[in-house]
PDB file of N, CA and C in Angstrom:
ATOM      1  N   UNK A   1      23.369  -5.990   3.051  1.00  0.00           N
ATOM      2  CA  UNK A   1      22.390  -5.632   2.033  1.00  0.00           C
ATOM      3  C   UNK A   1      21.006  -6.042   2.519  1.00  0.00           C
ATOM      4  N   UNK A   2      20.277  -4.987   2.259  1.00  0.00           N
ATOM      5  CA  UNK A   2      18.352  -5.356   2.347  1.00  0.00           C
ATOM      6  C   UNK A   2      17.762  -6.496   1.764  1.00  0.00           C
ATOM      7  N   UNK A   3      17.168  -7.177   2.275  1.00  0.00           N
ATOM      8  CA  UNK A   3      15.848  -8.346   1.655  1.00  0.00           C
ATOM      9  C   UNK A   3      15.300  -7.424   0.452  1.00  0.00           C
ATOM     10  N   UNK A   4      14.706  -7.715  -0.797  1.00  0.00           N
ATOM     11  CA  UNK A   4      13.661  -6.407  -1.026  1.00  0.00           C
ATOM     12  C   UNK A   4      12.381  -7.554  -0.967  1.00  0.00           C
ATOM     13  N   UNK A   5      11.350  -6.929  -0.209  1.00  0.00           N
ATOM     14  CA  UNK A   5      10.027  -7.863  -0.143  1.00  0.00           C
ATOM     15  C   UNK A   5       9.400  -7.497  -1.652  1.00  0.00           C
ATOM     16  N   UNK A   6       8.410  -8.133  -2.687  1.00  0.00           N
ATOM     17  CA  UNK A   6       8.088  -8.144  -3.630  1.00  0.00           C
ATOM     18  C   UNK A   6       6.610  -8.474  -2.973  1.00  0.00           C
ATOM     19  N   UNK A   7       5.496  -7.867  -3.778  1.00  0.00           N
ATOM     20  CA  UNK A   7       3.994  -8.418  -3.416  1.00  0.00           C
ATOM     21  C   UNK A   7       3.681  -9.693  -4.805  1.00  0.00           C
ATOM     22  N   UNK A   8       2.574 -10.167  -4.881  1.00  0.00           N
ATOM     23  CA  UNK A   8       2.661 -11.721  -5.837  1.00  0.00           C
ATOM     24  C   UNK A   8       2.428 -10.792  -6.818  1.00  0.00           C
ATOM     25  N   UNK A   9       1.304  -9.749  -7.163  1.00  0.00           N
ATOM     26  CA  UNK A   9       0.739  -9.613  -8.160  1.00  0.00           C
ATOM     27  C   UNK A   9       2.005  -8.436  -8.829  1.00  0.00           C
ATOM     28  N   UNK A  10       2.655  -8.220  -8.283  1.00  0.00           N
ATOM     29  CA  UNK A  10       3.916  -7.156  -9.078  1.00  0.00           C
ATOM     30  C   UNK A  10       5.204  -7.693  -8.381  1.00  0.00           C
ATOM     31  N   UNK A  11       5.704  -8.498  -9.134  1.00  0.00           N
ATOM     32  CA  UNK A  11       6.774  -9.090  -9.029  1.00  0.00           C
ATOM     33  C   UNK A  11       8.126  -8.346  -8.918  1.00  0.00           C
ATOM     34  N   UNK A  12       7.621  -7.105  -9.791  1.00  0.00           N
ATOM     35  CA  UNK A  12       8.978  -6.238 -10.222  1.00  0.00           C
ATOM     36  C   UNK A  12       9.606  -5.186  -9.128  1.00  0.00           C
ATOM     37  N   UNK A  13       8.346  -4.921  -8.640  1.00  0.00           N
ATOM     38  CA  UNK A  13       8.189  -4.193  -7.784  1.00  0.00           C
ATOM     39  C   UNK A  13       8.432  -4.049  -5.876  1.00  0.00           C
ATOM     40  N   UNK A  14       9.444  -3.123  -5.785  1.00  0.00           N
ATOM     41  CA  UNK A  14      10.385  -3.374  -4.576  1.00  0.00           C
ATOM     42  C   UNK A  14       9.638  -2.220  -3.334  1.00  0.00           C
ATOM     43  N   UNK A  15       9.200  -2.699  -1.937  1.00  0.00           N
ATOM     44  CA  UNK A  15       8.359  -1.539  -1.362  1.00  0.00           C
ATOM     45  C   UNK A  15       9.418  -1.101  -0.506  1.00  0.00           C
ATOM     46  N   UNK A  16       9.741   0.329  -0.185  1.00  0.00           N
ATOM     47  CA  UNK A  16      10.632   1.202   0.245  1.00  0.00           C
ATOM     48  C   UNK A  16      11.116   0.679   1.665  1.00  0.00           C
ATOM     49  N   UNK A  17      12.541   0.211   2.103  1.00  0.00           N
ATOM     50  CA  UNK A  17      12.801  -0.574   3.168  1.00  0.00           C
ATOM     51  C   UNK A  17      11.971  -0.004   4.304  1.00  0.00           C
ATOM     52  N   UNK A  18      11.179   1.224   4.421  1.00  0.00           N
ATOM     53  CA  UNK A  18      11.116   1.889   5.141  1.00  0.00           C
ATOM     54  C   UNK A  18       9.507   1.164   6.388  1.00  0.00           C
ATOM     55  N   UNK A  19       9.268   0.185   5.194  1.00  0.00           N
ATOM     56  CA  UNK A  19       7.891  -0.101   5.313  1.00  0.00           C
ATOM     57  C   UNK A  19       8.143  -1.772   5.796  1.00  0.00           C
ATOM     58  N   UNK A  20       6.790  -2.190   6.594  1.00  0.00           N
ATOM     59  CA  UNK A  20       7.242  -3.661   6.646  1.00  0.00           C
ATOM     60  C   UNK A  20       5.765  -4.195   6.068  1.00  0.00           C
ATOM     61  N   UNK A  21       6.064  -5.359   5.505  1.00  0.00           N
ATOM     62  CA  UNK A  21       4.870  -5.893   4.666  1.00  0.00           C
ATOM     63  C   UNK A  21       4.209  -7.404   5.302  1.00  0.00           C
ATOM     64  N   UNK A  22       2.895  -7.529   5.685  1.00  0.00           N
ATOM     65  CA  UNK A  22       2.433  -8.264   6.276  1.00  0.00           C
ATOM     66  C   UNK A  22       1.377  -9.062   5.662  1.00  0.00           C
ATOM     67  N   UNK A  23       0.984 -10.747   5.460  1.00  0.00           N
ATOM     68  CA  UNK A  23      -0.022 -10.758   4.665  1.00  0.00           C
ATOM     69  C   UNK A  23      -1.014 -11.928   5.977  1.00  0.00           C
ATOM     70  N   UNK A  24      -1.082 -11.477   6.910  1.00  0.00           N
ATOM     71  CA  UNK A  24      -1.692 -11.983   8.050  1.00  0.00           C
ATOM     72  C   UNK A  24      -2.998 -10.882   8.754  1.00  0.00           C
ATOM     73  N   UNK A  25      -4.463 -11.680   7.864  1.00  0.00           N
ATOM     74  CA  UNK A  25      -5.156 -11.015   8.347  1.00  0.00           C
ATOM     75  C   UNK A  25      -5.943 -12.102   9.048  1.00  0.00           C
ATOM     76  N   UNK A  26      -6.969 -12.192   9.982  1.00  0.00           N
ATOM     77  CA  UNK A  26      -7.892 -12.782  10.773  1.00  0.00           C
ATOM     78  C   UNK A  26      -8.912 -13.153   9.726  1.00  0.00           C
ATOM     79  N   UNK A  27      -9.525 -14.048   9.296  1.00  0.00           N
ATOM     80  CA  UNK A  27     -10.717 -14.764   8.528  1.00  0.00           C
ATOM     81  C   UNK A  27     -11.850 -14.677   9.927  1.00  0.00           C
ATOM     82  N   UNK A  28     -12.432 -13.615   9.715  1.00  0.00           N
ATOM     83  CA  UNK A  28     -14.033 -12.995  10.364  1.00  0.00           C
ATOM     84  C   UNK A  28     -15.099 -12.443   9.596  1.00  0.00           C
ATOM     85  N   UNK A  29     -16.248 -12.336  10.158  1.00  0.00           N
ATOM     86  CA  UNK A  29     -16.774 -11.693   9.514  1.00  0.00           C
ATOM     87  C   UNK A  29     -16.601 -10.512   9.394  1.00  0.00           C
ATOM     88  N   UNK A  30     -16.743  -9.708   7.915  1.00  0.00           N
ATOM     89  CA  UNK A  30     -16.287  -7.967   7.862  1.00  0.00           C
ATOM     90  C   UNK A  30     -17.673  -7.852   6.739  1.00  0.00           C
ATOM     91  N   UNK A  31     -17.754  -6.543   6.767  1.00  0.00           N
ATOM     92  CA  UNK A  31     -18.391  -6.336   6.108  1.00  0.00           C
ATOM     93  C   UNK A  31     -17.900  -5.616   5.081  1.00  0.00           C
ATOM     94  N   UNK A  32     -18.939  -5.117   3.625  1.00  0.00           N
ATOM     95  CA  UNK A  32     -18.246  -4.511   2.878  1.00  0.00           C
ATOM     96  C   UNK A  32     -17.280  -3.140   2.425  1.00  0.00           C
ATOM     97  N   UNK A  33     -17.596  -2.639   3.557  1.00  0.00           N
ATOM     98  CA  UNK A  33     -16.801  -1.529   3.873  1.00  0.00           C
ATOM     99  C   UNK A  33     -15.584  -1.417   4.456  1.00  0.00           C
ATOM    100  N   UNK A  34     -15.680  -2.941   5.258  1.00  0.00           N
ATOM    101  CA  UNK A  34     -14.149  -3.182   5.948  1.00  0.00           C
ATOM    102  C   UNK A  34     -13.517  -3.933   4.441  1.00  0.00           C
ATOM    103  N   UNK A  35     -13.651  -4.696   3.712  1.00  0.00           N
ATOM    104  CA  UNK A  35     -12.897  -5.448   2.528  1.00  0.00           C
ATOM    105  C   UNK A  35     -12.488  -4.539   1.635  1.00  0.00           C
ATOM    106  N   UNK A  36     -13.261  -3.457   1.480  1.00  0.00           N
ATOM    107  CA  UNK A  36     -13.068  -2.448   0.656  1.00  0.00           C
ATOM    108  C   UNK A  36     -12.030  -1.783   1.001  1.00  0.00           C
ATOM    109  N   UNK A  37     -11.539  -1.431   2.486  1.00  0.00           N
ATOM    110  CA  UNK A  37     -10.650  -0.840   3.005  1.00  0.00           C
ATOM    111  C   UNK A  37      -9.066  -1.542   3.103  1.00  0.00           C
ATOM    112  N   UNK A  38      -9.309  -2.662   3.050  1.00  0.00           N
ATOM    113  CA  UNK A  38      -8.453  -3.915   3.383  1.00  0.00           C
ATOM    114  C   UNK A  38      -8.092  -3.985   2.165  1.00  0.00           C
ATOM    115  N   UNK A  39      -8.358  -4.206   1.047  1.00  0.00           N
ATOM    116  CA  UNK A  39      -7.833  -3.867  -0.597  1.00  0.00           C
ATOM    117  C   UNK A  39      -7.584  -2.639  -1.281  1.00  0.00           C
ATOM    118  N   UNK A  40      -8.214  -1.503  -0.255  1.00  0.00           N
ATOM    119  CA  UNK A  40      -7.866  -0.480  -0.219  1.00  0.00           C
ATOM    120  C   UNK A  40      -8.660  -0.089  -2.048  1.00  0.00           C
ATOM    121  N   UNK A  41      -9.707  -0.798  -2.375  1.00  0.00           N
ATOM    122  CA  UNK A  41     -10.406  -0.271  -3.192  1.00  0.00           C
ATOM    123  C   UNK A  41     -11.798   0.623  -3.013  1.00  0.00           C
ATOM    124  N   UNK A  42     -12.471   0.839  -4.078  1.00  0.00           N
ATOM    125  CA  UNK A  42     -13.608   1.236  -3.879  1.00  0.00           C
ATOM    126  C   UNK A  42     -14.942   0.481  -3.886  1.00  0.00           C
ATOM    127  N   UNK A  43     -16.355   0.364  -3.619  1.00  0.00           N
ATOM    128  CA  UNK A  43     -17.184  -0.789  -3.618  1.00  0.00           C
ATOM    129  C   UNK A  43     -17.638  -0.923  -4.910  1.00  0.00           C
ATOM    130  N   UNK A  44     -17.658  -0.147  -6.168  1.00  0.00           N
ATOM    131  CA  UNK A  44     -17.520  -0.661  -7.173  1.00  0.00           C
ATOM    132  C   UNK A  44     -16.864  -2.053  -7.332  1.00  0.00           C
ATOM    133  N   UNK A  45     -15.963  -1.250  -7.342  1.00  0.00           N
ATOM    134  CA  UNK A  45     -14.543  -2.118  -7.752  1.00  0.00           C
ATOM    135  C   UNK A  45     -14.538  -4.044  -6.592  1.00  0.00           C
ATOM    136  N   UNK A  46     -14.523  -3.668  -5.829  1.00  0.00           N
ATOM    137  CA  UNK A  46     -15.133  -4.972  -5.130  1.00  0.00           C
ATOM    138  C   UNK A  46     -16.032  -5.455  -5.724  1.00  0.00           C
ATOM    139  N   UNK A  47     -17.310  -5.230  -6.243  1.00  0.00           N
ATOM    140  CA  UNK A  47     -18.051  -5.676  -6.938  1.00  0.00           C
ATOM    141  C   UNK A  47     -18.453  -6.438  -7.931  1.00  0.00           C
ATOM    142  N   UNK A  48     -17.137  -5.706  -8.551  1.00  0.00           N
ATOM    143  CA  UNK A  48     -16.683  -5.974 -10.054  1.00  0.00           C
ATOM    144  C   UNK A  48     -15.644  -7.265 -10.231  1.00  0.00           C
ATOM    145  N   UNK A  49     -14.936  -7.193  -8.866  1.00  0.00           N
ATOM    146  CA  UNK A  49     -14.104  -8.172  -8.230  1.00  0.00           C
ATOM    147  C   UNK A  49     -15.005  -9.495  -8.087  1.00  0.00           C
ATOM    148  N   UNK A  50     -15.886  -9.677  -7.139  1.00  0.00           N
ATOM    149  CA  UNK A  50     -16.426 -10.603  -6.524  1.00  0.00           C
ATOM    150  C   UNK A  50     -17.509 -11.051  -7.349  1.00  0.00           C
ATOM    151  N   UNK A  51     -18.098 -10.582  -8.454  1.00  0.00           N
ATOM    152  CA  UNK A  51     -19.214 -10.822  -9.365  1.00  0.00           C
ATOM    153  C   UNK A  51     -18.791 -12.398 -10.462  1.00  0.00           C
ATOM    154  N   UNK A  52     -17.638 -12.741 -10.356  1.00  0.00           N
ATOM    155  CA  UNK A  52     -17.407 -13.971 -11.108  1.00  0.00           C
ATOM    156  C   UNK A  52     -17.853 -14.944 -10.293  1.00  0.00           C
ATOM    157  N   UNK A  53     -17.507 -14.617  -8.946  1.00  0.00           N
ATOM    158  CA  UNK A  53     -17.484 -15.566  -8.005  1.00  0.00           C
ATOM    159  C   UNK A  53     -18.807 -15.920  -6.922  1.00  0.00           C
ATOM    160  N   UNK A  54     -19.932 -14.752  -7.275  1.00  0.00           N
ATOM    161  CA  UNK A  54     -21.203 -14.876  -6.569  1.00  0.00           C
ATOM    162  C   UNK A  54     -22.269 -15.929  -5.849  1.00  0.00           C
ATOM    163  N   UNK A  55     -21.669 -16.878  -7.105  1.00  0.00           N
ATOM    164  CA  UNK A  55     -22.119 -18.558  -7.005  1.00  0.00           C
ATOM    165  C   UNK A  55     -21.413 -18.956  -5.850  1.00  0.00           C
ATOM    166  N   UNK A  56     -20.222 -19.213  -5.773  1.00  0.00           N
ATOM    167  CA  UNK A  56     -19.595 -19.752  -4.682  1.00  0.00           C
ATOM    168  C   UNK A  56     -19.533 -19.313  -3.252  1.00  0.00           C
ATOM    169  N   UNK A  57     -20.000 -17.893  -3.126  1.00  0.00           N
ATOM    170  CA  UNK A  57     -19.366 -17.173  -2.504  1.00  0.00           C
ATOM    171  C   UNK A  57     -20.742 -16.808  -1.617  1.00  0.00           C
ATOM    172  N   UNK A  58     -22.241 -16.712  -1.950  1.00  0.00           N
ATOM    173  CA  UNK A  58     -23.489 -16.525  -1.503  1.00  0.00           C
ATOM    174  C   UNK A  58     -23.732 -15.539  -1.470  1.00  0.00           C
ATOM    175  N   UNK A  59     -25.108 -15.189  -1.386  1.00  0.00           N
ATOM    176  CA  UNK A  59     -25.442 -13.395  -1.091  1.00  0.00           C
ATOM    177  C   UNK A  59     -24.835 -13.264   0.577  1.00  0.00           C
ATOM    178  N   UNK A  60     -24.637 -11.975   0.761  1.00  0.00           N
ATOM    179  CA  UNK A  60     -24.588 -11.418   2.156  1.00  0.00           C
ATOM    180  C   UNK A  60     -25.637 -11.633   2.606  1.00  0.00           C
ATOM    181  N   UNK A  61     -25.409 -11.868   3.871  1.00  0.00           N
ATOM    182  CA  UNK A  61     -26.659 -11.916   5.330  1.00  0.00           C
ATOM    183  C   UNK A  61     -27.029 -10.638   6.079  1.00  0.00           C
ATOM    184  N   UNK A  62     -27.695  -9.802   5.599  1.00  0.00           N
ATOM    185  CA  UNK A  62     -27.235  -8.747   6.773  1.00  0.00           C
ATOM    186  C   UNK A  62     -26.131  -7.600   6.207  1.00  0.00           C
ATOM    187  N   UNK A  63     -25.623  -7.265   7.239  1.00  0.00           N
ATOM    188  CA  UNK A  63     -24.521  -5.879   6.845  1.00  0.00           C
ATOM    189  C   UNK A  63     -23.332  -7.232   6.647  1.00  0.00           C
ATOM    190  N   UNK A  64     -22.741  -8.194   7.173  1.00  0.00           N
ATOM    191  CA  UNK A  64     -21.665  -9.038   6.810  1.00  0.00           C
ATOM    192  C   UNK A  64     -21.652 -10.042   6.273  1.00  0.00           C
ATOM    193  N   UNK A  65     -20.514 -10.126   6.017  1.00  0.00           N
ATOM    194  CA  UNK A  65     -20.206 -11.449   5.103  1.00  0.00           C
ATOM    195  C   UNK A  65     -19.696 -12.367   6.472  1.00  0.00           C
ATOM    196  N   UNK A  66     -20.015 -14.017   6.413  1.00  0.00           N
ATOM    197  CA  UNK A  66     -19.761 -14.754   7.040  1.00  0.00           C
ATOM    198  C   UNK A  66     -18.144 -14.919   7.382  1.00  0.00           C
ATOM    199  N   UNK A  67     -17.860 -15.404   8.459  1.00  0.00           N
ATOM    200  CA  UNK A  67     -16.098 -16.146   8.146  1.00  0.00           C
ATOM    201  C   UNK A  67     -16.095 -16.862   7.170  1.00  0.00           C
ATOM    202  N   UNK A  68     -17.222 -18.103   7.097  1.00  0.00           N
ATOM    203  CA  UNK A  68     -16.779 -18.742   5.477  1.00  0.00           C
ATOM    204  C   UNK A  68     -16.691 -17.835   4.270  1.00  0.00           C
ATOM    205  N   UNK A  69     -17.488 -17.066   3.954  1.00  0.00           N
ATOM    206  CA  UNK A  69     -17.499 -16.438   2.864  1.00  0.00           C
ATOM    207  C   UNK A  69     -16.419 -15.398   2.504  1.00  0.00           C
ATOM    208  N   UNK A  70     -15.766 -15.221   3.216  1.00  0.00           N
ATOM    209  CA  UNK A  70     -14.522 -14.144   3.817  1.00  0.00           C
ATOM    210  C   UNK A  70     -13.658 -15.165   3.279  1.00  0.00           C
ATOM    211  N   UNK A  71     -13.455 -15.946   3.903  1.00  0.00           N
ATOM    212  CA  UNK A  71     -12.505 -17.423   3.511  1.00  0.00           C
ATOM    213  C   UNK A  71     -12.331 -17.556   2.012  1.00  0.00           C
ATOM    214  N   UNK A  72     -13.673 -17.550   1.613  1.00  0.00           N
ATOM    215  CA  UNK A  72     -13.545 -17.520   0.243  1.00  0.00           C
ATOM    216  C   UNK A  72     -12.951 -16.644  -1.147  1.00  0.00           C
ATOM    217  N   UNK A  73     -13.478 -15.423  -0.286  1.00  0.00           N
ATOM    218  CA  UNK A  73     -13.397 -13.791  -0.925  1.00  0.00           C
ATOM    219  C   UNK A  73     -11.374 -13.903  -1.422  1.00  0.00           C
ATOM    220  N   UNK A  74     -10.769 -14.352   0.268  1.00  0.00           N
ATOM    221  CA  UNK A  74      -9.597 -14.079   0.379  1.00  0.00           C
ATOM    222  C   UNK A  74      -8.782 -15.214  -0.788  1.00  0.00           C
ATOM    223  N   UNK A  75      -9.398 -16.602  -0.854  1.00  0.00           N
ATOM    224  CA  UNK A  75      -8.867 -17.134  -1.579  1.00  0.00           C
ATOM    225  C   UNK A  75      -8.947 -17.060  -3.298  1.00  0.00           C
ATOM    226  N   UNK A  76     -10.231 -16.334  -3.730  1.00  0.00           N
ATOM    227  CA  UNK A  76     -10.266 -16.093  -5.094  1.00  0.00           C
ATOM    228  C   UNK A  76      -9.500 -14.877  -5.285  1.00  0.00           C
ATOM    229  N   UNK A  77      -9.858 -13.351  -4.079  1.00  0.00           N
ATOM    230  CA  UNK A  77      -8.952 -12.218  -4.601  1.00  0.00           C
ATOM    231  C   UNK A  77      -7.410 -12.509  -4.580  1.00  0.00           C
ATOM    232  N   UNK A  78      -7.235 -13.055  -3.573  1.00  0.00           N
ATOM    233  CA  UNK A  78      -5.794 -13.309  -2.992  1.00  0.00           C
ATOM    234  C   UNK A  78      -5.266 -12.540  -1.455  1.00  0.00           C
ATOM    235  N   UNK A  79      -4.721 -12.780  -0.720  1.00  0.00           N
ATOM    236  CA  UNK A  79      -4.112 -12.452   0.476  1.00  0.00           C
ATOM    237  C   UNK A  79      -4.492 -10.396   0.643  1.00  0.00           C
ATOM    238  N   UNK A  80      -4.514 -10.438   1.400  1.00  0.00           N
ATOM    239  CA  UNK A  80      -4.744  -8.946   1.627  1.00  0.00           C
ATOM    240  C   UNK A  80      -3.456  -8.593   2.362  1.00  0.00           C
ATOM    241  N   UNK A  81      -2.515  -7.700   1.725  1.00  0.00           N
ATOM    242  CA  UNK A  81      -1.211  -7.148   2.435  1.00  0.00           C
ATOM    243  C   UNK A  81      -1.332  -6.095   3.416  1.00  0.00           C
ATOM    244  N   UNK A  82      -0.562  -6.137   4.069  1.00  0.00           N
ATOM    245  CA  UNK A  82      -0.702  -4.723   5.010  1.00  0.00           C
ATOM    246  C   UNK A  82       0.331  -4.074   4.943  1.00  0.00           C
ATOM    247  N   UNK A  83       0.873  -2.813   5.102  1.00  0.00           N
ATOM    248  CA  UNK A  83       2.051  -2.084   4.982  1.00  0.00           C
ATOM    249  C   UNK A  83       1.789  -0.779   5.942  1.00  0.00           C
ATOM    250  N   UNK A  84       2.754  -1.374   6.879  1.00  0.00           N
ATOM    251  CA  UNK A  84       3.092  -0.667   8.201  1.00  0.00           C
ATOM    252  C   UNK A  84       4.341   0.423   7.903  1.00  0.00           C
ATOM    253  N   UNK A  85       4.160   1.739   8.061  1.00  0.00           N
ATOM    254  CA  UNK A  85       5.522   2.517   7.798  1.00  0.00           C
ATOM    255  C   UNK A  85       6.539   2.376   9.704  1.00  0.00           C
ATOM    256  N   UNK A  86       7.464   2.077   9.155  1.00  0.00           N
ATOM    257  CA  UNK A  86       8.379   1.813  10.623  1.00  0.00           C
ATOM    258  C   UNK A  86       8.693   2.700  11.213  1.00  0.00           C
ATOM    259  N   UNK A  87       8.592   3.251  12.423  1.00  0.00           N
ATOM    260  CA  UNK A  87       8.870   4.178  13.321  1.00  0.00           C
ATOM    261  C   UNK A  87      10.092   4.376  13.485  1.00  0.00           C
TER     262      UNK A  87
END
């Protein structure tokens, strides 16, 4: 019988054996277009995300966000998953 992997925020929820699920990303600087992609949202929605947390978190420098601030992003949103379909 299969493992079924579960993600934190949907517990119930089983992703198709077909796929493998990874929550190992590199803490760098990205900018907002890469985080956006990586949560696979829109920059609204990041926005809307990261706006509680502005205080802690600093304005951007430039086009990126620092490794610290990345550090941070990851620990208030939570882990960023990846899902690889298996060959």
């Amino acid at each position: 019988m299969l493992n079924k992997t579960t993600t934190p925020a949907d517990t119930g929820g089983h992703f198709k054996p077909e796929y493998t699920v990874s929550n190992t990303v590199r803490v760098k600087p990205y900018s907002k277009k890469e985080l956006c992609n990586m949560y696979n949202i829109r920059h609204r929605q990041l926005a809307k995300w990261l706006r509680p947390f502005l205080e802690e978190i600093g304005a951007i420098n430039g086009r990126l966000y620092t490794a610290k601030q990345v550090d941070i992003i990851f620990k208030k949103l939570g882990p960023v998953y990846d899902m690889r379909e298996e060959v």
